[in-house]
Protein backbone atom coordinates (compact mmCIF):
# COMPACT_ATOMS: atom_id res chain seq x y z
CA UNK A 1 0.00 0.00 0.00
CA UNK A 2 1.33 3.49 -1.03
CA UNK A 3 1.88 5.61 1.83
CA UNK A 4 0.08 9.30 2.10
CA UNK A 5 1.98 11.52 0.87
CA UNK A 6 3.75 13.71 4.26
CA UNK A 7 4.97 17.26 1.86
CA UNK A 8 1.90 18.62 1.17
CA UNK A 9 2.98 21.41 -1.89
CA UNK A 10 -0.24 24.53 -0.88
CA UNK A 11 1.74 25.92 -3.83
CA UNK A 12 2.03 23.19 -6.71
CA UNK A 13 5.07 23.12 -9.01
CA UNK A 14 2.98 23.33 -11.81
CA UNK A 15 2.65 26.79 -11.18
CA UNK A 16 5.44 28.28 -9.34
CA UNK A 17 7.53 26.62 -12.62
CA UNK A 18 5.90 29.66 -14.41
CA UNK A 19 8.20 32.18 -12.33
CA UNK A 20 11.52 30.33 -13.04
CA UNK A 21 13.90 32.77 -14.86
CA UNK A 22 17.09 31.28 -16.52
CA UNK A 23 15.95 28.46 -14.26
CA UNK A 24 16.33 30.14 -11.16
CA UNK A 25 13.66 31.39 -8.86
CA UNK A 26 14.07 33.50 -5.18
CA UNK A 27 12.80 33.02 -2.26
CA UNK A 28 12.18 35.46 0.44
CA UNK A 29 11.70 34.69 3.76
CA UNK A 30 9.36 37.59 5.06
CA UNK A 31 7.09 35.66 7.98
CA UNK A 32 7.43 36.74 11.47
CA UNK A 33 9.37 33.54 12.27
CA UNK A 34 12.08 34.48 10.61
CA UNK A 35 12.92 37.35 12.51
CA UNK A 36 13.13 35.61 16.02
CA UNK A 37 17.03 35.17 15.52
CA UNK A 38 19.07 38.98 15.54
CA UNK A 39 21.66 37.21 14.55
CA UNK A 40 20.05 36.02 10.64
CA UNK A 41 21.11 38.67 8.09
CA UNK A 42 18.90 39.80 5.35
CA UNK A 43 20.98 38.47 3.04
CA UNK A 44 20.36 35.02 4.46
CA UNK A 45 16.89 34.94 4.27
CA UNK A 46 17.51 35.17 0.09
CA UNK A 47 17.30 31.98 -1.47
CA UNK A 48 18.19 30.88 -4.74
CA UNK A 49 15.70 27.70 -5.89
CA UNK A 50 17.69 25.93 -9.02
CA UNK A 51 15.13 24.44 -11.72
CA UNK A 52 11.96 22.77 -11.17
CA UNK A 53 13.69 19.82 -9.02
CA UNK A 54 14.34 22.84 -6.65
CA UNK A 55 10.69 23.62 -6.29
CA UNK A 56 10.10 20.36 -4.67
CA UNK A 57 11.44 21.64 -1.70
CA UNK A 58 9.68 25.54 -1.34
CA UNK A 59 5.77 25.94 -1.04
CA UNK A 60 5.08 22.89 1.01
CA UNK A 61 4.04 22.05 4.62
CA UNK A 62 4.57 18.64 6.36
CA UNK A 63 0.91 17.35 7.00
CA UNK A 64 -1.15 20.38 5.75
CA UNK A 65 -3.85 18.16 4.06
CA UNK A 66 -3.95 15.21 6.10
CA UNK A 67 -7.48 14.78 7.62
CA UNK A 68 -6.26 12.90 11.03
CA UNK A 69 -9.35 10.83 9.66
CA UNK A 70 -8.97 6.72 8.99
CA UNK A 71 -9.67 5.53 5.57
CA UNK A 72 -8.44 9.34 4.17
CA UNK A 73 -5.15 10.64 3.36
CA UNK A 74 -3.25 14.76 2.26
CA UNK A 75 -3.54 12.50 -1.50
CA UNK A 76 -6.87 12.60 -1.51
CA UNK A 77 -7.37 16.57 -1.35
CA UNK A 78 -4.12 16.94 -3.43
CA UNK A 79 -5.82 14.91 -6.17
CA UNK A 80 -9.04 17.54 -5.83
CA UNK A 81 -6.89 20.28 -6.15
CA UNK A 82 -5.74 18.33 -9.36
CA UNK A 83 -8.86 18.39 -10.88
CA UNK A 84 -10.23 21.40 -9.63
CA UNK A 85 -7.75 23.67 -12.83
CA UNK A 86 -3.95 22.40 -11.51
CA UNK A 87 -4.14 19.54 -14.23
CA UNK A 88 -5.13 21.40 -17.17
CA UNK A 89 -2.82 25.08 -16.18
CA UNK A 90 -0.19 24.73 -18.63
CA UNK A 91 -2.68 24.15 -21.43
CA UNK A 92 -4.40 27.26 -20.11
CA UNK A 93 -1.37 29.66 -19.85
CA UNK A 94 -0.61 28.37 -23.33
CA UNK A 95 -3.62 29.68 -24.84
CA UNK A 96 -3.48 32.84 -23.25
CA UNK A 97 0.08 33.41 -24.38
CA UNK A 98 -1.08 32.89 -28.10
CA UNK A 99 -3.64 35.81 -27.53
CA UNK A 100 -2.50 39.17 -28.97
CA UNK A 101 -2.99 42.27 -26.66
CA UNK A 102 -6.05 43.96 -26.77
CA UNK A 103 -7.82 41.03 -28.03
CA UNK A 104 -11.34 40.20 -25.99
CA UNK A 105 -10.55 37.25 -23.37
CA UNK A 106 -11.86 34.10 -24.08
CA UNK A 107 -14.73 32.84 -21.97
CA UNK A 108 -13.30 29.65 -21.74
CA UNK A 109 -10.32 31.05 -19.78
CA UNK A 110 -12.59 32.32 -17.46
CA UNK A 111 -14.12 28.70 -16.94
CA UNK A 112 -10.98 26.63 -16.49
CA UNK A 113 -9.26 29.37 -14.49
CA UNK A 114 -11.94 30.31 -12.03
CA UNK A 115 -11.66 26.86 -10.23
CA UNK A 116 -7.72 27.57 -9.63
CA UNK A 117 -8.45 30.45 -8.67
CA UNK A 118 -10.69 29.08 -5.84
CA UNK A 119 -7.87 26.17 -5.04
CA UNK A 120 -5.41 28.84 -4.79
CA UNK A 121 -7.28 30.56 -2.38
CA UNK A 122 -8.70 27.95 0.10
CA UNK A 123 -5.43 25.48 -0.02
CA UNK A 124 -2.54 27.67 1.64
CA UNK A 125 -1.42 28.16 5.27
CA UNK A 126 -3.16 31.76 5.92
CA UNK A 127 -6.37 30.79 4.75
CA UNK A 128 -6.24 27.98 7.50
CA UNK A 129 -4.79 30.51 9.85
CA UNK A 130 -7.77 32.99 8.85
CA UNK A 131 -10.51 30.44 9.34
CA UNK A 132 -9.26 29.51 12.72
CA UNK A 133 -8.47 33.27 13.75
CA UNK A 134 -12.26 33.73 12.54
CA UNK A 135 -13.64 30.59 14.75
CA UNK A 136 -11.45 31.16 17.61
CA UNK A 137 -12.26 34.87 17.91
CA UNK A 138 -16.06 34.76 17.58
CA UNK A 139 -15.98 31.48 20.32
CA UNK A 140 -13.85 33.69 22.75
CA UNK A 141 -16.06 36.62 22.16
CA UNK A 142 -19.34 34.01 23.42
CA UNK A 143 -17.56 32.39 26.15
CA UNK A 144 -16.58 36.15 27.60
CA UNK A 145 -20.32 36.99 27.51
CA UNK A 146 -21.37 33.27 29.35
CA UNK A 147 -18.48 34.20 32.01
CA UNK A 148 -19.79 37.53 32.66
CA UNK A 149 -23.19 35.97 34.24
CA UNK A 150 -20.85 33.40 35.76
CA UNK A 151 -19.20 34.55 39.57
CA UNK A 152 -16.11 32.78 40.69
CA UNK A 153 -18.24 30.56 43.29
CA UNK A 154 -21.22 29.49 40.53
CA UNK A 155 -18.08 28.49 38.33
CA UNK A 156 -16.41 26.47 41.23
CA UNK A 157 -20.16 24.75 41.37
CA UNK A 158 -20.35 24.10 37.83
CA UNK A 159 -17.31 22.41 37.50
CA UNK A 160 -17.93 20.22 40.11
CA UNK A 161 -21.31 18.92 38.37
CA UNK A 162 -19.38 18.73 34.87
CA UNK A 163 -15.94 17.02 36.29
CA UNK A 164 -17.09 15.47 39.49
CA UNK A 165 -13.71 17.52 40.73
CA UNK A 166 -13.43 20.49 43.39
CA UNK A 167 -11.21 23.66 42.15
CA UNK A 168 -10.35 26.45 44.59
CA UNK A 169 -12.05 29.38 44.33
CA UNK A 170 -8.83 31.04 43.31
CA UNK A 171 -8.17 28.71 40.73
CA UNK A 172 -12.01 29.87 39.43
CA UNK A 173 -11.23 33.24 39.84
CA UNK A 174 -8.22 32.92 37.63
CA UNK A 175 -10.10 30.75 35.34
CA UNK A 176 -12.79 33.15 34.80
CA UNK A 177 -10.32 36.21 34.40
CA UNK A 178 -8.91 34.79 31.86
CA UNK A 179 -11.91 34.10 29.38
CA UNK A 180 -12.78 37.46 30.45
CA UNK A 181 -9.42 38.51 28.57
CA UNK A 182 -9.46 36.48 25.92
CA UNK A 183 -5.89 35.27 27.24
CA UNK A 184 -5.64 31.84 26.36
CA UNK A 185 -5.42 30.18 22.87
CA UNK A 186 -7.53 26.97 20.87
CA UNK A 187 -6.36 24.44 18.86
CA UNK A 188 -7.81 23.17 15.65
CA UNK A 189 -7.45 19.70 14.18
CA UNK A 190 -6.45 20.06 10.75
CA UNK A 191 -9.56 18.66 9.55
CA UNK A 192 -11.63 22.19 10.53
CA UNK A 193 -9.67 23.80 8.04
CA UNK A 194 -9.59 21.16 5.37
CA UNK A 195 -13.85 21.11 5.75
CA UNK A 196 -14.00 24.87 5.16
CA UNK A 197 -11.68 24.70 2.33
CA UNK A 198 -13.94 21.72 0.52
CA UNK A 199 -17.12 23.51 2.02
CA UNK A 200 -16.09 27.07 0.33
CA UNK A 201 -14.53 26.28 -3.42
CA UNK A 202 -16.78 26.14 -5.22
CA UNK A 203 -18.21 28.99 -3.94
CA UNK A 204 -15.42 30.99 -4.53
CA UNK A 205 -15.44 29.78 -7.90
CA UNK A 206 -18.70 31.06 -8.30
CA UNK A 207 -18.20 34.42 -7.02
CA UNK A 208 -14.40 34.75 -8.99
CA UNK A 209 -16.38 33.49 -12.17
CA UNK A 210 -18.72 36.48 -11.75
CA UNK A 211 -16.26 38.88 -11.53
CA UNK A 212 -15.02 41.03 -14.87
CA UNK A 213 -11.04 40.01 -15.82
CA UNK A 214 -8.72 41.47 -17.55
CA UNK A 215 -5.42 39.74 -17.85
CA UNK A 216 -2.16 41.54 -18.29
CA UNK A 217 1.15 40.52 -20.17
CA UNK A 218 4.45 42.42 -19.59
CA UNK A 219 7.67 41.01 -21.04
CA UNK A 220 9.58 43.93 -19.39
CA UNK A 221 8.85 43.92 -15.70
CA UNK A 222 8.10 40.60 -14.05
CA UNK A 223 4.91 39.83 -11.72
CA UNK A 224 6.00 38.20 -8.49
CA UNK A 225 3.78 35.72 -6.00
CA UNK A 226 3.65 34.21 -2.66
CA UNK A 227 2.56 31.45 0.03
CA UNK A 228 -0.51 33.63 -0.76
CA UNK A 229 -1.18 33.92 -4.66
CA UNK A 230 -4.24 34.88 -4.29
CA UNK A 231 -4.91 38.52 -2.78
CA UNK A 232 -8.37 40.83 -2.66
CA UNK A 233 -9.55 43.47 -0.63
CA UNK A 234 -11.57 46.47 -0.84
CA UNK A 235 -9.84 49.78 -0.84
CA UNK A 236 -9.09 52.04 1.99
CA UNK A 237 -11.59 54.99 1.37
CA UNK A 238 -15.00 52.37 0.51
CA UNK A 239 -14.09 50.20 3.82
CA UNK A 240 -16.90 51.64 6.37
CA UNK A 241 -19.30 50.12 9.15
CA UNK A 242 -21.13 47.72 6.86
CA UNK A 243 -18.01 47.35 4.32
CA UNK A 244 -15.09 44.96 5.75
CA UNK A 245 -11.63 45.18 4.03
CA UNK A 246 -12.23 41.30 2.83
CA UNK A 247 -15.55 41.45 1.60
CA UNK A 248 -15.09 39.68 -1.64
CA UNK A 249 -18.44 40.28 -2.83
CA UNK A 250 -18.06 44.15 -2.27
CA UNK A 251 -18.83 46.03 -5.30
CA UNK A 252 -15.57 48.01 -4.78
CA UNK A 253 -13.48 44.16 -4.26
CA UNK A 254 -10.29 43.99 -6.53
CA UNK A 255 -8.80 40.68 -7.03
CA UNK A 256 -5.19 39.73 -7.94
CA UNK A 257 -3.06 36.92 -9.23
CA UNK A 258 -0.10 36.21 -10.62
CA UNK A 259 -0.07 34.00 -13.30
CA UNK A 260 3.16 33.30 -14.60
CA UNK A 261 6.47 36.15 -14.38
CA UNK A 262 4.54 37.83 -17.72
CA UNK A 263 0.95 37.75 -16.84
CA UNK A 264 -1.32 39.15 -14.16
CA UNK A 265 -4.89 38.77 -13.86
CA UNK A 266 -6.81 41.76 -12.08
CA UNK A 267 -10.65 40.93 -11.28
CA UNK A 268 -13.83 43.49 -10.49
CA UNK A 269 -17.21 43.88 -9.99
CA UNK A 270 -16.95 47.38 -12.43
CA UNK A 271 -19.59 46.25 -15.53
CA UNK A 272 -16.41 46.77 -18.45
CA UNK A 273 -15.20 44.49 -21.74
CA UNK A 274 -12.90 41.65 -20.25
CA UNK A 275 -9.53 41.81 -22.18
CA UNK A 276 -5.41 40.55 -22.67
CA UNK A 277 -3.88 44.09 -22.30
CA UNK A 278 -0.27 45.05 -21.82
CA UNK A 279 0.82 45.73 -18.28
CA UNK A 280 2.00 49.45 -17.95
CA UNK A 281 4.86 50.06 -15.26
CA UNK A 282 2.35 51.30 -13.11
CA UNK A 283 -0.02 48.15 -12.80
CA UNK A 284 2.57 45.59 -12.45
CA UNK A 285 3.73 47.41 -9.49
CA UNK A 286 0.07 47.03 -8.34
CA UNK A 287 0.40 43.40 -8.37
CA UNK A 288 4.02 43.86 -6.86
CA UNK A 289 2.83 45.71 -4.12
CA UNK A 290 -0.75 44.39 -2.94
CA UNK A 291 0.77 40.63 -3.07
CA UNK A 292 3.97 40.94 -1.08
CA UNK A 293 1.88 42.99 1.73
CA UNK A 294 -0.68 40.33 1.88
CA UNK A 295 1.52 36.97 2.10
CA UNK A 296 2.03 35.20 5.44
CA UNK A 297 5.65 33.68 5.35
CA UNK A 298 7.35 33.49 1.70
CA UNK A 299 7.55 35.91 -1.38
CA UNK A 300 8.39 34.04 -4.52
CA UNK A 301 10.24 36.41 -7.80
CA UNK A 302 12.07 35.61 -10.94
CA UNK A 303 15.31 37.90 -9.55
CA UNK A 304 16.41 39.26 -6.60
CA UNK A 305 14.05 43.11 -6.37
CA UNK A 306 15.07 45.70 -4.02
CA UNK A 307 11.20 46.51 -3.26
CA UNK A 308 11.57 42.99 -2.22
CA UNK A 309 14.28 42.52 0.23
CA UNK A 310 12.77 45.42 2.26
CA UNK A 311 10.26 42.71 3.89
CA UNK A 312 13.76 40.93 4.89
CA UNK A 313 15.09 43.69 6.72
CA UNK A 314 12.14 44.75 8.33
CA UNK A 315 9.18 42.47 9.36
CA UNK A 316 5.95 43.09 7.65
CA UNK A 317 2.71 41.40 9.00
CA UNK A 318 -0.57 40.65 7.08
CA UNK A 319 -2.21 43.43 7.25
CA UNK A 320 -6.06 41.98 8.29
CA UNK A 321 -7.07 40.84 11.20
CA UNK A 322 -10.69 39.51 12.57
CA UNK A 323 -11.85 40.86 15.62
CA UNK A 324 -15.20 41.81 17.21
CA UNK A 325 -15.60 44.64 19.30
């Protein structure tokens, strides 16, 4: 029997093989993590990945997509993502390659790339780090309101009926303080995540497949990616009370992904003609900027950028956050 596979790749080859230049692709090492040691120079969180063989070894996580579930394995997602656009992206970025600039895009791109899209948005390490920020914080938020009806004694009481177990009243009074705060933190299983990812594709399919595209080629300044290909928001000044800054079905949403180093797709809800354009200076450094400030751990280029290494000198968080007030 074929063991599950332990390296689960949130970032498949098959694409990040579109960012290779003269074979070569760099790394940066941007996450948090990575600034726990004073002693790590910039310079040494700049890798060099050699050749598609090298990109075994960068966009993975050990265990990512394994269920913890008997009679299911990390394969068996892996081979959804496969089906769900990974299989058939080369043939796609082929086709759009042959399209001349300014020509109308092809609904049939839309079709086969919507799906990747959605993989590419639900499979990575920050989108299971948003769904369980987004669980943990609205459980927290409840168990603060029971506690505030509970006193330190009626929790000592409750325990004992629960547990069969006596606690000090100190120990309650701690106890309580604490889920007052918010100070303590809840782990997930891996298969929380893994449900909301299956439960939410093909709605973000849906909602990406909606959308109006326009798809961008530029042979002189590269598009770049990360652990997080996949970035929207809504901008600054149309983010209000009833408006979040991740409201993907916001009529003021912008959506972007990399494709390959020479193409960059940019999605809206504005009602305009959906074309392959060329990529002015000015909107590839869109893409340049909004993906790098949205990634969790790892930027991804075809050279070494000086916009770039400034998220290895200095660390640079996501920038959104769930909370309730």
């Amino acid at each position: 029997m074929k063991k599950p596979t332990v390296r689960s790749h949130y970032l498949p080859r098959t694409y990040l093989k579109h960012f290779l230049l003269n074979d070569e692709l760099v790394m940066y090492k941007k996450g948090e993590k990575f600034f726990v040691d004073p002693t790590t120079t910039p310079e040494q969180k700049i890798l060099i990945v050699n050749g598609e063989e090298g990109l075994k070894n960068v966009g993975l996580q050990n265990h990512l997509y394994d269920p913890e579930v008997e009679g299911t394995s990390s394969d068996d997602l892996e081979d959804i993502f496969n089906d769900y656009g990974e299989n058939i992206y080369d043939d796609v970025i082929s086709r759009i390659e042959t399209l001349p600039a300014n020509s109308r895009l092809p609904q049939s791109i839309k079709d086969d790339l919507s799906f990747f899209f959605a993989t590419m948005r639900v499979r990575t390490p920050l989108f299971k780090w948003e769904v369980e920020q987004m669980d943990a914080n609205f459980r927290k938020h409840f168990m603060a309101r029971q506690m505030r009806e509970l006193s330190p004694e009626e929790l000592v009481e409750q325990y004992k009926e629960i547990d069969g177990k006596e606690i000090s009243l100190e120990m309650a009074t701690k106890v309580r303080q604490s889920f007052l705060d918010k100070d303590y933190e809840l782990r997930y299983p891996n298969g929380f995540f893994i449900k909301m990812a299956l439960m939410t594709l093909e709605m973000h399919a849906d909602i990406f497949h909606q959308m109006t595209w326009n798809i961008y080629t530029s042979d002189e300044r590269y598009f770049t990616t990360s652990d997080n290909p996949l970035v929207y928001f809504v901008p600054r000044e149309h983010i209000n009370a009833y408006v979040s800054a991740k409201s993907l079905t916001s009529p003021h949403c912008e959506v972007y992904f990399s494709l390959t180093k020479n193409l960059g797709a940019h999605l809206t809800w504005r009602k305009d003609s959906e074309m392959i354009k060329t990529g002015s200076r000015q909107i590839v450094d869109l893409f340049k900027f909004n993906i790098p400030r949205q990634s969790l751990d790892y930027l991804f280029s075809p050279m070494e950028m000086n916009d770039l290494k400034e998220y290895v000198k200095q660390y640079t968080p996501y920038p959104f956050h769930f909370s309730i007030s």
